[in-house]
PDB file of N, CA and C in Angstrom:
ATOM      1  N   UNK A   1      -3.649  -6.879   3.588  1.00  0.00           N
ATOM      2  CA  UNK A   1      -3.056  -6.147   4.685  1.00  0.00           C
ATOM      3  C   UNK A   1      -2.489  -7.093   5.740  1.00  0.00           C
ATOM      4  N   UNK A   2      -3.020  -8.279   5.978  1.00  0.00           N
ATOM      5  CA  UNK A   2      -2.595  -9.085   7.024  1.00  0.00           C
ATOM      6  C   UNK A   2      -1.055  -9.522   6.273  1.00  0.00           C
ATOM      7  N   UNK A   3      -0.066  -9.707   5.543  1.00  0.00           N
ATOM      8  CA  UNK A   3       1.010  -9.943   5.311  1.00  0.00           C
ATOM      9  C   UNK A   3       2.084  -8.643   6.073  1.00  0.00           C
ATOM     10  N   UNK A   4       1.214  -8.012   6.434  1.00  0.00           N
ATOM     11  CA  UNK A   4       2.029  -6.786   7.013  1.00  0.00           C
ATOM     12  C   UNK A   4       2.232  -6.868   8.285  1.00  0.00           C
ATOM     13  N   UNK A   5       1.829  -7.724   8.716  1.00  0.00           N
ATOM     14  CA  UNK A   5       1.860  -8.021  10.321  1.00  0.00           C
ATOM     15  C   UNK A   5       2.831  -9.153  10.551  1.00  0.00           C
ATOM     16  N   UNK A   6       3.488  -9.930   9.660  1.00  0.00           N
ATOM     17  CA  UNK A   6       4.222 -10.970   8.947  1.00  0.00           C
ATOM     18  C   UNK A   6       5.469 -10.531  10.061  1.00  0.00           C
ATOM     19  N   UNK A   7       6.341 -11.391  10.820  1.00  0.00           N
ATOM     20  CA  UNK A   7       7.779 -11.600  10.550  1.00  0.00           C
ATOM     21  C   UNK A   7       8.434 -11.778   9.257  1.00  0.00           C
ATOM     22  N   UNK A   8      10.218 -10.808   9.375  1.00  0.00           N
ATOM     23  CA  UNK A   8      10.552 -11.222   8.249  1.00  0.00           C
ATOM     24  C   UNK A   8      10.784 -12.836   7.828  1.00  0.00           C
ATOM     25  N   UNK A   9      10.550 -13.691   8.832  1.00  0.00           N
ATOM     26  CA  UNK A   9      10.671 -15.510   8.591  1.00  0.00           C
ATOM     27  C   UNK A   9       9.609 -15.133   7.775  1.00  0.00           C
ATOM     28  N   UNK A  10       8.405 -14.870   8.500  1.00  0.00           N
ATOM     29  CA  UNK A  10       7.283 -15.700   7.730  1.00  0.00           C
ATOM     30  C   UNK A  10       6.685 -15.191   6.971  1.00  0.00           C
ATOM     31  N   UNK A  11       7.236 -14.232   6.407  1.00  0.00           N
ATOM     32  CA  UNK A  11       7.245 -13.703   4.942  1.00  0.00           C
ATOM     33  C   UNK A  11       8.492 -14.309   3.972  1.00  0.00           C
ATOM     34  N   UNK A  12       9.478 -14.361   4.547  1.00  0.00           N
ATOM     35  CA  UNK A  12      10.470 -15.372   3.345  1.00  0.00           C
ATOM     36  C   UNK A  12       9.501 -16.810   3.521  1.00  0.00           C
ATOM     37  N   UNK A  13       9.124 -17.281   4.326  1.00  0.00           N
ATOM     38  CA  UNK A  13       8.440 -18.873   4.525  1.00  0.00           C
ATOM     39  C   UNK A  13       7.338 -18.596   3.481  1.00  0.00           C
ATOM     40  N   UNK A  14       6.418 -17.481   3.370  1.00  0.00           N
ATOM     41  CA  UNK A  14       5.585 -17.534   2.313  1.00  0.00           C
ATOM     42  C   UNK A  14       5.972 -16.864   0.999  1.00  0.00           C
ATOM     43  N   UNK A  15       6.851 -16.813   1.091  1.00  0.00           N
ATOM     44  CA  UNK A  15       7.575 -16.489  -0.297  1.00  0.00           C
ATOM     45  C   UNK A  15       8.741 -17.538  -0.725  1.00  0.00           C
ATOM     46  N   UNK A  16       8.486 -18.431   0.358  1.00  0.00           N
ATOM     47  CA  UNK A  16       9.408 -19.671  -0.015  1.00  0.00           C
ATOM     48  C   UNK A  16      11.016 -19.471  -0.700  1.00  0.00           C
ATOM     49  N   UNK A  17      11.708 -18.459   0.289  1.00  0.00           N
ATOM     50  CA  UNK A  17      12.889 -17.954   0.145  1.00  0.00           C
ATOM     51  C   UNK A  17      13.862 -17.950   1.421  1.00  0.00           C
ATOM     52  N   UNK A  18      14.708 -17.658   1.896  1.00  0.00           N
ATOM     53  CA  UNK A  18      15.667 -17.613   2.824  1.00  0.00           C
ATOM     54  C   UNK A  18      15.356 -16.059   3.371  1.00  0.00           C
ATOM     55  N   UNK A  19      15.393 -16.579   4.910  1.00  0.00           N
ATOM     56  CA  UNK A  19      14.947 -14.920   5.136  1.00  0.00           C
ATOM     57  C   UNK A  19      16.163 -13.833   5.077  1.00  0.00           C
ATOM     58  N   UNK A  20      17.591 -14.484   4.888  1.00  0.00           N
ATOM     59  CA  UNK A  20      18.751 -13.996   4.399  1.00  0.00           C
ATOM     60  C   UNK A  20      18.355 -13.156   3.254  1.00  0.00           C
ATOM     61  N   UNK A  21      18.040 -13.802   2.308  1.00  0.00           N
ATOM     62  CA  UNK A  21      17.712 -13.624   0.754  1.00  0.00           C
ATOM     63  C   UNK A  21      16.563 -12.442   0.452  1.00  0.00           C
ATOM     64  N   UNK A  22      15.273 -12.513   1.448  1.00  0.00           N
ATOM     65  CA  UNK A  22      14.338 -11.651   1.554  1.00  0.00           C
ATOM     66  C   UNK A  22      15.131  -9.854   2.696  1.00  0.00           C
ATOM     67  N   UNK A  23      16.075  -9.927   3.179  1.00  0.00           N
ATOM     68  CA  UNK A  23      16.318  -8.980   3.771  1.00  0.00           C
ATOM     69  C   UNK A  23      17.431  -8.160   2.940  1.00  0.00           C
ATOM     70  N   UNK A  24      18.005  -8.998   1.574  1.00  0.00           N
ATOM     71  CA  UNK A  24      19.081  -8.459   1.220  1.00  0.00           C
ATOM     72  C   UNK A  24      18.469  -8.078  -0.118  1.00  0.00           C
ATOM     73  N   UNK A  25      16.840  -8.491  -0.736  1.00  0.00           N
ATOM     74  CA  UNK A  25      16.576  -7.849  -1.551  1.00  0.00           C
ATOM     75  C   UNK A  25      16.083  -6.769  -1.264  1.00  0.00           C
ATOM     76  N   UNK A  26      15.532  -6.351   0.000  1.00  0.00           N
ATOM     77  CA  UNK A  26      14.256  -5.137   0.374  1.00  0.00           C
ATOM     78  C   UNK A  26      15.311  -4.241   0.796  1.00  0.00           C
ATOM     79  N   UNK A  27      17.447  -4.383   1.049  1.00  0.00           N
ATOM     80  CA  UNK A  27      18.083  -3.269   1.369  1.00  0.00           C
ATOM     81  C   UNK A  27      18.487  -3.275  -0.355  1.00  0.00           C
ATOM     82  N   UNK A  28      18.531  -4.107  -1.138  1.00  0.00           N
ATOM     83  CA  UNK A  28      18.650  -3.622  -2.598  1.00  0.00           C
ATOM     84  C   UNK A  28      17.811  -2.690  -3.073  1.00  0.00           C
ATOM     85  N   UNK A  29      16.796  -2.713  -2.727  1.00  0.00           N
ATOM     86  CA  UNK A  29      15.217  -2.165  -3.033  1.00  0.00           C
ATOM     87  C   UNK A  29      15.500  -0.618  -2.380  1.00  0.00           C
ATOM     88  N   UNK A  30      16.599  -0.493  -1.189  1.00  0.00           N
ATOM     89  CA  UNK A  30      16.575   0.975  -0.876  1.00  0.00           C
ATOM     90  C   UNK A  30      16.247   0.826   0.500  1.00  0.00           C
ATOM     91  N   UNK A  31      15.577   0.232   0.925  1.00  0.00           N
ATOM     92  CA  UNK A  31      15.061   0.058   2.458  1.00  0.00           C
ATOM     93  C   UNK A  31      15.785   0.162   3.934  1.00  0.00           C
ATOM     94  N   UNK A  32      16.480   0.867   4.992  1.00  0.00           N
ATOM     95  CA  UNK A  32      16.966   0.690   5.491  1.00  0.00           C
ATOM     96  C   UNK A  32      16.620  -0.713   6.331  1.00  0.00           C
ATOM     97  N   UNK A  33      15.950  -1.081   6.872  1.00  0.00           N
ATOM     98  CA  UNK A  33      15.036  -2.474   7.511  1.00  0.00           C
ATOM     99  C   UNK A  33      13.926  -2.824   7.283  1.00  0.00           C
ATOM    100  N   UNK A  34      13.452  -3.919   7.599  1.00  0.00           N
ATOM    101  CA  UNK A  34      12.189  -4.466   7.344  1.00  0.00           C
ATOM    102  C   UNK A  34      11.415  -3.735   7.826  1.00  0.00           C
ATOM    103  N   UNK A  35      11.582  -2.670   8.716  1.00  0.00           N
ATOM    104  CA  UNK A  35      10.575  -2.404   9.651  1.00  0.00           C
ATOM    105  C   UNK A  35      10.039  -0.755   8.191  1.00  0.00           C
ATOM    106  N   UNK A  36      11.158  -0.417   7.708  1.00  0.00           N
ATOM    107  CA  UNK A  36      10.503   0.469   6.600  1.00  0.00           C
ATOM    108  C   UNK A  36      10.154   0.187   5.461  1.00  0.00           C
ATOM    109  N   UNK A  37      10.541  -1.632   5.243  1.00  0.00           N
ATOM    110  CA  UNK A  37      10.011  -1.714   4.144  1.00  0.00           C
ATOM    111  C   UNK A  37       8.242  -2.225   4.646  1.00  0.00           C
ATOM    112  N   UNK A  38       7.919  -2.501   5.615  1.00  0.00           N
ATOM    113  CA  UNK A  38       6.641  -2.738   6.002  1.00  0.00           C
ATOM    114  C   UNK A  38       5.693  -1.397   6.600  1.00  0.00           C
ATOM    115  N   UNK A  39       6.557  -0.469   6.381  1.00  0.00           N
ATOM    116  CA  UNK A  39       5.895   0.871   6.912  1.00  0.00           C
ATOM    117  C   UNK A  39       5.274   1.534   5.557  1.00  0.00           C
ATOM    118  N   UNK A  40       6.389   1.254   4.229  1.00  0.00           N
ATOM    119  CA  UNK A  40       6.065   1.524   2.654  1.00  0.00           C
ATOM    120  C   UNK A  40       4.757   0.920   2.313  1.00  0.00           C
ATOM    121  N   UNK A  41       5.041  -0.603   2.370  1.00  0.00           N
ATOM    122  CA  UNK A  41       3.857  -1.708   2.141  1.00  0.00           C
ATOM    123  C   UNK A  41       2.600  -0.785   2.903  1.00  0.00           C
ATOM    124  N   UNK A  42       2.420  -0.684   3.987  1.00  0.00           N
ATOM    125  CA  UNK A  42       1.053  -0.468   4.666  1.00  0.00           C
ATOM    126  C   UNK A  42       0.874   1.474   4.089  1.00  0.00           C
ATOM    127  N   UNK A  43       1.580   2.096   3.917  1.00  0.00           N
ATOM    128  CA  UNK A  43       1.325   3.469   3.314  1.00  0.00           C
ATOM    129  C   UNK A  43       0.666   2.985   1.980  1.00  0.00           C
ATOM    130  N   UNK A  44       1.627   2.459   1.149  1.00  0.00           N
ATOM    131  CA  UNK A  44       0.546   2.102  -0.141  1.00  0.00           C
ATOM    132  C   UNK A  44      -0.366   0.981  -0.144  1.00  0.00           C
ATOM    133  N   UNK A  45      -0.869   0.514   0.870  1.00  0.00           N
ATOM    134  CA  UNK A  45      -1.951  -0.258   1.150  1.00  0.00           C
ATOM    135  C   UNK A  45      -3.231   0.626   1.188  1.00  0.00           C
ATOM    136  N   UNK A  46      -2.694   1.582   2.408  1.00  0.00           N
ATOM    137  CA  UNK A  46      -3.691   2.461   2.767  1.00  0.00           C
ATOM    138  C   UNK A  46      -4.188   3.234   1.329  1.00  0.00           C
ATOM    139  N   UNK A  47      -2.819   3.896   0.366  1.00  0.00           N
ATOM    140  CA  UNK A  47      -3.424   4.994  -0.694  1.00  0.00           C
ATOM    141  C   UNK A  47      -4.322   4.142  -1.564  1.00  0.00           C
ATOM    142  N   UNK A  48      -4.177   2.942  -2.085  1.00  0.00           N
ATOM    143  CA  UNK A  48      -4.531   1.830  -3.034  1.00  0.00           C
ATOM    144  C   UNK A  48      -5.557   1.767  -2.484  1.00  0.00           C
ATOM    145  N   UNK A  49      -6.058   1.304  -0.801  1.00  0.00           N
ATOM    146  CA  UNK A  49      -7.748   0.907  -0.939  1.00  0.00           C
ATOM    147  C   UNK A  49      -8.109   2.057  -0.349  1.00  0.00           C
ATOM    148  N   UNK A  50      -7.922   3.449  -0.317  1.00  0.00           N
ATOM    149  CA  UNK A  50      -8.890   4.386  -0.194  1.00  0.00           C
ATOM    150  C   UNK A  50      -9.514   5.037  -1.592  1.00  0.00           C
ATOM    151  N   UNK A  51      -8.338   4.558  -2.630  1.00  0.00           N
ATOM    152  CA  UNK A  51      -8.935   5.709  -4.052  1.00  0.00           C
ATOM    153  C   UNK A  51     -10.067   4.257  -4.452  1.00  0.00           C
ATOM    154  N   UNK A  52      -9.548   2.810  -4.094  1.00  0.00           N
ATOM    155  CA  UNK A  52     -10.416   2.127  -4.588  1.00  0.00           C
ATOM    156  C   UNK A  52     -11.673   2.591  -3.843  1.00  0.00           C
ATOM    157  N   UNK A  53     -11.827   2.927  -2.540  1.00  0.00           N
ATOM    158  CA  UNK A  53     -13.299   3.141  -1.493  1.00  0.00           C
ATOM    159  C   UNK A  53     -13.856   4.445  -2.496  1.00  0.00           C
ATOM    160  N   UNK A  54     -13.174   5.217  -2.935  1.00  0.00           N
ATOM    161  CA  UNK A  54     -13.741   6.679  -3.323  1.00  0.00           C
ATOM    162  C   UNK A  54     -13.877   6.545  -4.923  1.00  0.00           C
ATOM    163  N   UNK A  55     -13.234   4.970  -5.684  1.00  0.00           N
ATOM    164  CA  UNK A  55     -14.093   5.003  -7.069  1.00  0.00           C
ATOM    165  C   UNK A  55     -15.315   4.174  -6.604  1.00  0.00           C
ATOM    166  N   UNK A  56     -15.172   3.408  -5.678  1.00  0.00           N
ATOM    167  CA  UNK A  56     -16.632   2.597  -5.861  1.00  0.00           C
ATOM    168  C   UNK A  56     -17.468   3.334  -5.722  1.00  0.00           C
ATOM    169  N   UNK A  57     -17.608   4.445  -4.131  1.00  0.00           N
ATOM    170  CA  UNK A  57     -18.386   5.206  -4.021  1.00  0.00           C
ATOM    171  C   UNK A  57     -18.728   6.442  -5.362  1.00  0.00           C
ATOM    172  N   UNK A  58     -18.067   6.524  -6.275  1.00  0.00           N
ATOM    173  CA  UNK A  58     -18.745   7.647  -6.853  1.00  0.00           C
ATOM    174  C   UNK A  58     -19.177   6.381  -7.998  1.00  0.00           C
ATOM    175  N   UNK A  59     -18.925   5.597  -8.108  1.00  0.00           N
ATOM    176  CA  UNK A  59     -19.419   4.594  -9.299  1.00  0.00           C
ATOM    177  C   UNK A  59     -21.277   4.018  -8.426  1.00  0.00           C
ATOM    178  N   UNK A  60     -21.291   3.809  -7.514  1.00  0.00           N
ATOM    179  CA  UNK A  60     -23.046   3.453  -7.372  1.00  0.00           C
ATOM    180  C   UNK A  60     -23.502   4.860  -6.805  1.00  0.00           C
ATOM    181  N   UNK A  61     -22.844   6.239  -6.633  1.00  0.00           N
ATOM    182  CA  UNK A  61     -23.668   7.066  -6.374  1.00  0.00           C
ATOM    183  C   UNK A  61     -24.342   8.053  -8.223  1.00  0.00           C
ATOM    184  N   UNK A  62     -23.704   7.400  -9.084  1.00  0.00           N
ATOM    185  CA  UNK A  62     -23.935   7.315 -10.815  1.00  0.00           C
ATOM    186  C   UNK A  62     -23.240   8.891 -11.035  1.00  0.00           C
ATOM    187  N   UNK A  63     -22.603   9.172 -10.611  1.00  0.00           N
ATOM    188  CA  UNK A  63     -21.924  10.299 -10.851  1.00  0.00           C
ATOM    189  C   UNK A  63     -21.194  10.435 -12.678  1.00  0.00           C
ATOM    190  N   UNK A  64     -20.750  11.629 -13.270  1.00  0.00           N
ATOM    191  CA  UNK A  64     -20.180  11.124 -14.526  1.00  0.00           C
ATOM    192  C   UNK A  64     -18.566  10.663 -14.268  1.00  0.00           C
ATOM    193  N   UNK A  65     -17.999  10.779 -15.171  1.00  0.00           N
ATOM    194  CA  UNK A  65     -16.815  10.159 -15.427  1.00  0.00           C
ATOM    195  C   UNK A  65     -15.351  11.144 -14.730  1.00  0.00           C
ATOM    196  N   UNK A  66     -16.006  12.400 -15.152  1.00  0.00           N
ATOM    197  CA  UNK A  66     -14.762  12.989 -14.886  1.00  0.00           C
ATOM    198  C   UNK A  66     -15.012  13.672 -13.127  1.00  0.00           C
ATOM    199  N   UNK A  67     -16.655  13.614 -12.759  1.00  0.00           N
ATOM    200  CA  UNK A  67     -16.824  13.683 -11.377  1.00  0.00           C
ATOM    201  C   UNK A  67     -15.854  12.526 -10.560  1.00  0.00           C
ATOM    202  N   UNK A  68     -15.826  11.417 -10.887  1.00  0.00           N
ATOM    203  CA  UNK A  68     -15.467  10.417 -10.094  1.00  0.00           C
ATOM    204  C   UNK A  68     -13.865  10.351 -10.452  1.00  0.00           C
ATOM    205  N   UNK A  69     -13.459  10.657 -11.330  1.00  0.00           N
ATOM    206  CA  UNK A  69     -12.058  10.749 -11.192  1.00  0.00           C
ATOM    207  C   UNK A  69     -11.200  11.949 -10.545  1.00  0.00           C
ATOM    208  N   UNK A  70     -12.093  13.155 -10.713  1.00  0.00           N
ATOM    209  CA  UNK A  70     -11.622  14.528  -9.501  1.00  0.00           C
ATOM    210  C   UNK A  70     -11.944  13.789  -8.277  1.00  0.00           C
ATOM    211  N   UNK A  71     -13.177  13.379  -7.894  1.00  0.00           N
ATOM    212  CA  UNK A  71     -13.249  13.151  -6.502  1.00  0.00           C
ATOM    213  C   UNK A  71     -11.533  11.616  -6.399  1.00  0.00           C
ATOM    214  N   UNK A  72     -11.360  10.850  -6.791  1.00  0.00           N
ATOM    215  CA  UNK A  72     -10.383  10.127  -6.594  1.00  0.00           C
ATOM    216  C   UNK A  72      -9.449  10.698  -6.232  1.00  0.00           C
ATOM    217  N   UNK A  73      -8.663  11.919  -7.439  1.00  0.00           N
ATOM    218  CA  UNK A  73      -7.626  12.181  -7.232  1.00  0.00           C
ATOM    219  C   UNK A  73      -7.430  13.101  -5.616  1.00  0.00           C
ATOM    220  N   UNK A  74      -8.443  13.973  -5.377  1.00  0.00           N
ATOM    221  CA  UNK A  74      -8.532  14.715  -4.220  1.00  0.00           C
ATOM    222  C   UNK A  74      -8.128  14.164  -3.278  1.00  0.00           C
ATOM    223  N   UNK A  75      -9.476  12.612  -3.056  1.00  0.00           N
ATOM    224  CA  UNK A  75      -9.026  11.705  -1.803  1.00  0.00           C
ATOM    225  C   UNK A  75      -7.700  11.340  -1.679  1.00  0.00           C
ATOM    226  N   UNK A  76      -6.721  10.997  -2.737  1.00  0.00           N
ATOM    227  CA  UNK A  76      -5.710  10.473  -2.546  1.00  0.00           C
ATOM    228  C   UNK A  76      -4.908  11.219  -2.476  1.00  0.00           C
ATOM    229  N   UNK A  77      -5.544  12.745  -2.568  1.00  0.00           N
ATOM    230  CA  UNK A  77      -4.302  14.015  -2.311  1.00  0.00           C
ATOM    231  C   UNK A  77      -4.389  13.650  -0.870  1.00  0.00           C
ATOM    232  N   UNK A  78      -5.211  14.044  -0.080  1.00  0.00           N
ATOM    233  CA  UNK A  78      -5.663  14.247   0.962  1.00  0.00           C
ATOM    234  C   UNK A  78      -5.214  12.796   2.050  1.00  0.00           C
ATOM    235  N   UNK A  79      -5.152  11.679   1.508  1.00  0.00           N
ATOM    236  CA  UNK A  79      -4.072  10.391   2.096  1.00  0.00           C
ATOM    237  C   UNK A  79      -2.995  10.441   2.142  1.00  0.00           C
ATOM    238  N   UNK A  80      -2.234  11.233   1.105  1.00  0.00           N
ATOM    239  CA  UNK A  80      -0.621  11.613   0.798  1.00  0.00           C
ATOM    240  C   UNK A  80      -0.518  12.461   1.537  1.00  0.00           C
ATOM    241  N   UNK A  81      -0.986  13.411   1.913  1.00  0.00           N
ATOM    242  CA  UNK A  81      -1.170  14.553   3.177  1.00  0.00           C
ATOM    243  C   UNK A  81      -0.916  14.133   4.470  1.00  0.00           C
ATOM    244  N   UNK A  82      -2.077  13.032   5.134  1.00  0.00           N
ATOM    245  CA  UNK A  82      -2.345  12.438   5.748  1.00  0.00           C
ATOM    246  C   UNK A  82      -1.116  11.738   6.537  1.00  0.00           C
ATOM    247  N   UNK A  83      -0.490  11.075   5.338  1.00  0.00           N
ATOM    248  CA  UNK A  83       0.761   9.891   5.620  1.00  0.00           C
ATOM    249  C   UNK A  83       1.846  11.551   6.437  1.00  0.00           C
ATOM    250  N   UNK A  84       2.425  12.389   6.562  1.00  0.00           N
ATOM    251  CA  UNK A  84       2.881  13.375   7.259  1.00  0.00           C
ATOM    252  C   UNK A  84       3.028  13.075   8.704  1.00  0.00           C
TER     253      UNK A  84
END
């Protein structure tokens, strides 16, 4: 998550690219500015480590298989909601 707090420099600097080069792939990509392609990044930051928080949790509470994959999909209904 901390790359999201990045200037576009110092995200081309750690991607060891031209920050020319990094702004003209992320409007190839669809992006109107950096500022939405870092708004994308942190939305699927957020969906990615909440279904991960809601498999760990049903994985040490020993739940079965298809318990812990309903409870996943829910949470991540409920993040996609959320993002609104």
């Amino acid at each position: 998550m901390q790359h999201l707090l990045l200037t576009l420099r110092q995200l081309a600097e750690k991607l060891d690219v031209d920050s020319a080069m990094a702004i003209r792939a992320m409007l190839a990509m669809g992006f109107a500015s950096y500022r939405d392609f870092q708004q994308y990044l942190y939305e699927l930051a957020v969906s990615q480590k909440a279904t991960l928080d809601t498999m760990r949790a049903a994985e040490t509470a020993g739940s079965t298989l298809a318990a812990h994959i309903r409870a996943t999909i829910v949470q991540t209904i409920r993040n996609l909601q959320g993002l609104d």
